[in-house]
Protein backbone atom coordinates (compact mmCIF):
# COMPACT_ATOMS: atom_id res chain seq x y z
CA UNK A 1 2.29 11.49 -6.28
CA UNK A 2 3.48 8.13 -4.87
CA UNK A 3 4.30 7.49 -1.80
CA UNK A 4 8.17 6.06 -0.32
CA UNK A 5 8.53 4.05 1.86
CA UNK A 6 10.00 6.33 4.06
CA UNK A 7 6.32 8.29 4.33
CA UNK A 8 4.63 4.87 4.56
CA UNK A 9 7.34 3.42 7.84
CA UNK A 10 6.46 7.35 9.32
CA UNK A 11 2.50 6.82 9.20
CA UNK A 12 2.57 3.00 10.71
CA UNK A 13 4.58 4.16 13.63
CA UNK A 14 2.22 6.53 14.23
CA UNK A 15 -0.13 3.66 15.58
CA UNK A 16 -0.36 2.39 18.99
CA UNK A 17 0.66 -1.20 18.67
CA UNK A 18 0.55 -3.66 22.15
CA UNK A 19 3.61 -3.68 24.27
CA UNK A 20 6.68 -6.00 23.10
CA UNK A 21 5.43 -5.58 19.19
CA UNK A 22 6.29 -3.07 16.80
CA UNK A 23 8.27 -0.29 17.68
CA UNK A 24 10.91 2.15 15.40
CA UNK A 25 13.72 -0.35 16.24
CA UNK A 26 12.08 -3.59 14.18
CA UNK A 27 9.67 -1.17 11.69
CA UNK A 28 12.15 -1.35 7.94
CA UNK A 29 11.58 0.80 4.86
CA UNK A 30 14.03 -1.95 3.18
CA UNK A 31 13.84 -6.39 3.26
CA UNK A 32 15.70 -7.36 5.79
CA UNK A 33 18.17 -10.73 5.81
CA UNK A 34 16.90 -13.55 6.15
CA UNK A 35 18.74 -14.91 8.71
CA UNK A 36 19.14 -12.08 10.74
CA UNK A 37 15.10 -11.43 10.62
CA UNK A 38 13.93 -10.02 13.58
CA UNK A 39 10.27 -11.01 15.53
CA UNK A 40 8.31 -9.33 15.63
CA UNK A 41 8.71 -6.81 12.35
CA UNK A 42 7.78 -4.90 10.17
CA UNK A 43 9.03 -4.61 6.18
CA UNK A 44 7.58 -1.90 3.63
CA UNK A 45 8.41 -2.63 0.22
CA UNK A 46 7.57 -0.42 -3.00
CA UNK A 47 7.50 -3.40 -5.02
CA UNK A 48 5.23 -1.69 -8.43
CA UNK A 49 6.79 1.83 -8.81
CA UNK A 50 4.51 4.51 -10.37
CA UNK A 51 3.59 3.79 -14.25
CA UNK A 52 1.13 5.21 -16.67
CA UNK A 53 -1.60 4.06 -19.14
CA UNK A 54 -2.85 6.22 -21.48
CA UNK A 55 -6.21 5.63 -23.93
CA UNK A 56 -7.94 8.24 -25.59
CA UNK A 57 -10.70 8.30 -22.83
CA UNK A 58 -8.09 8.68 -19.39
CA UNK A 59 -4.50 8.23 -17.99
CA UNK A 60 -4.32 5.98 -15.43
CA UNK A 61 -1.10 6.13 -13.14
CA UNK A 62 -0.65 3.36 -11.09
CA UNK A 63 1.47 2.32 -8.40
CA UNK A 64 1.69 -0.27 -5.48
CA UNK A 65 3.82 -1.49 -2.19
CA UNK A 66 3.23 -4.08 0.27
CA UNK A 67 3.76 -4.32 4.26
CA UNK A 68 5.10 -7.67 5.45
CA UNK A 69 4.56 -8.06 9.21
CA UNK A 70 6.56 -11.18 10.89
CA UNK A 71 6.03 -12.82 13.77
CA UNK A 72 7.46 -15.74 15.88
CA UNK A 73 5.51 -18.90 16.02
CA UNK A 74 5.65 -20.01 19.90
CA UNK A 75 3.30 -22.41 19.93
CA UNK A 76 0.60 -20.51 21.65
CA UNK A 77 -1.72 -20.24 18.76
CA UNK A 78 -4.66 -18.48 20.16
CA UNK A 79 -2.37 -15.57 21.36
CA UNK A 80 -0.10 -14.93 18.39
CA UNK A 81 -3.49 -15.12 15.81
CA UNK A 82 -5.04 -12.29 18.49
CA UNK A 83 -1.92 -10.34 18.40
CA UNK A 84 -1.25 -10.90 14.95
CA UNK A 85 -4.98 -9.38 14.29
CA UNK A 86 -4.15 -6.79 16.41
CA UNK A 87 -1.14 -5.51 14.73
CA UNK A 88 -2.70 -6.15 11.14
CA UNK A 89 -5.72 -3.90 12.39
CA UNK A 90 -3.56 -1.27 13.53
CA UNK A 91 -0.95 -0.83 10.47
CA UNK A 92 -4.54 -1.08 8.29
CA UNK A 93 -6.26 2.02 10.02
CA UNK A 94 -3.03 3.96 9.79
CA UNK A 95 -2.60 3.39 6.18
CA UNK A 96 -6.40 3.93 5.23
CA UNK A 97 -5.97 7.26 7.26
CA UNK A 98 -3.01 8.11 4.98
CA UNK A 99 -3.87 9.68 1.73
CA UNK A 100 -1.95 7.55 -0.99
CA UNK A 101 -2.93 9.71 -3.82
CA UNK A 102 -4.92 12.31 -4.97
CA UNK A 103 -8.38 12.56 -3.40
CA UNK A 104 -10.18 13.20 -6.82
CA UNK A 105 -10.48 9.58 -9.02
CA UNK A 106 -8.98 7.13 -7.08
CA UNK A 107 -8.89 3.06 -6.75
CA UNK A 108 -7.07 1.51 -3.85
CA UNK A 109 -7.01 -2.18 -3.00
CA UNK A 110 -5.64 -2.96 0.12
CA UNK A 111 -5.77 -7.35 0.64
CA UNK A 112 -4.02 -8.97 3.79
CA UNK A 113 -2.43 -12.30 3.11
CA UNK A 114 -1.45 -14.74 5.94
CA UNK A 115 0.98 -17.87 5.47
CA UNK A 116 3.07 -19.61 7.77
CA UNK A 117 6.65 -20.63 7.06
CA UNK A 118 9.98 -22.52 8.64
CA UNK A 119 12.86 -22.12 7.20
CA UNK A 120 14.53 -25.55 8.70
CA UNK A 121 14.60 -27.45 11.56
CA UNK A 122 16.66 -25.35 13.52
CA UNK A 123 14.85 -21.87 12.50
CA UNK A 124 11.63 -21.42 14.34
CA UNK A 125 8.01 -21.23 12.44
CA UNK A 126 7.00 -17.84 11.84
CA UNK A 127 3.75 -15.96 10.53
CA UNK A 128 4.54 -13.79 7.86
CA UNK A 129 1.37 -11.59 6.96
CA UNK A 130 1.50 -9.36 3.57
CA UNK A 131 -0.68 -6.27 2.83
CA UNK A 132 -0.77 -6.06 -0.42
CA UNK A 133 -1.54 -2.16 -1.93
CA UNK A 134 -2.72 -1.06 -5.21
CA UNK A 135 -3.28 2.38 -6.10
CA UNK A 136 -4.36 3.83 -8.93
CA UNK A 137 -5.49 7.09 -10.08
CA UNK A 138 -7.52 8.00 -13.37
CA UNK A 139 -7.32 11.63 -14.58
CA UNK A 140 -9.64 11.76 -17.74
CA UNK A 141 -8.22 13.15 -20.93
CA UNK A 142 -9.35 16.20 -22.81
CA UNK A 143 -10.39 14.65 -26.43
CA UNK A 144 -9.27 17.49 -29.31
CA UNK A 145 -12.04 18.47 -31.56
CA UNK A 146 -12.14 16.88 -35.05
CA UNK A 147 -13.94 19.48 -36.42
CA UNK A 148 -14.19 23.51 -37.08
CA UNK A 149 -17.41 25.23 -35.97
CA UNK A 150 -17.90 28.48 -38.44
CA UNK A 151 -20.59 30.84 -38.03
CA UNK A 152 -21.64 33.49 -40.46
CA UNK A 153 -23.71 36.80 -39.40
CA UNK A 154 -26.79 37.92 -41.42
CA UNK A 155 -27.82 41.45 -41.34
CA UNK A 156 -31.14 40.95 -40.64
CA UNK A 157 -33.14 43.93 -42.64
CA UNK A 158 -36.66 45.49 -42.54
C-alpha cells in the first residue's frame, strides 16, 4: 500500500504554513524546471517505488519518496533559517500524522537534508532542503512443515 504523490501533495497542504510560503499554487507532485523554479516550493518525488524481499523468515516490501522544499536566499539569514525551520516542521508533522503503510510491522525513516546552491551568477542562491522517506513493512512468512505428525489409538483394555 504505497503512497502517490498525489496523497502525499493532499496531506502537506493540509498544514498551516506562514503567510507568503507554501500554498497549492507552488506545492508539485512532479520536479519542476529548473529554470522556471519557483520560491518558495514544494516538490514530492516517489523516487524508490514499492519492491519486495523475500527470505524464508519475512517479506519485506519497501518503498520510499522524498519532499524537496526551495527557498530564495535574500541575504537575511536569520529569517530564511527560521522560516525554513518552520516550513520543514510543518510538512514533518503532516507526514508523521499520515499513515504511510500498514500500522502492524512497520520501519519508517524520515532524515531532513539542508544544502545551499547557485546556479550562476545571475541565478540567485537558494536553500534547497530534502526529506528523505523510507518505508518499509515486514509481514512474517508462514514456514511449511517438513514433517508428518501420525498418531495411532490404543484401545486401552481392563
Amino acid at each position: 500500500m504505497a503512497v502517490s504523490a498525489a496523497e502525499i501533495k493532499t496531506q502537506i497542504l493540509a498544514g498551516t504554513f506562514p503567510a507568503d510560503t507554501l500554498n497549492d499554487d507552488n506545492v508539485f507532485d512532479y520536479p519542476q524546471y529548473e529554470r522556471r523554479r519557483r520560491y518558495p516550493s514544494c516538490e514530492i518525488l516517489v523516487n524508490n517505488p514499492p519492491s519486495t524481499t523475500e527470505t524464508q523468515r519475512d517479506t519485506q516490501t519497501t518503498y520510499g519518496f522524498e519532499v524537496r522544499l526551495y527557498t530564495k536566499n535574500l541575504g537575511i539569514r536569520s529569517d530564511e533559517i527560521t522560516t525554513q525551520n518552520t516550513l520543514e516542521s510543518v510538512i514533518m508533522t503532516q507526514l508523521e500524522a499520515m499513515v504511510l503503510q500498514d500500522h502492524k510491522i512497520v520501519f519508517e525513516s524520515k532524515m531532513w537534508r539542508r544544502e545551499q546552491f547557485q546556479r550562476d551568477q545571475t541565478h540567485p542562491a537558494f536553500l534547497m532542503s530534502t526529506l528523505v522517506v523510507q518505508v518499509r513493512q515486514i509481514t512474517t512468512t508462514t514456514l511449511t512443515r517438513d514433517g508428518v505428525l501420525t498418531l495411532t489409538y490404543l484401545e486401552d483394555t481392563p
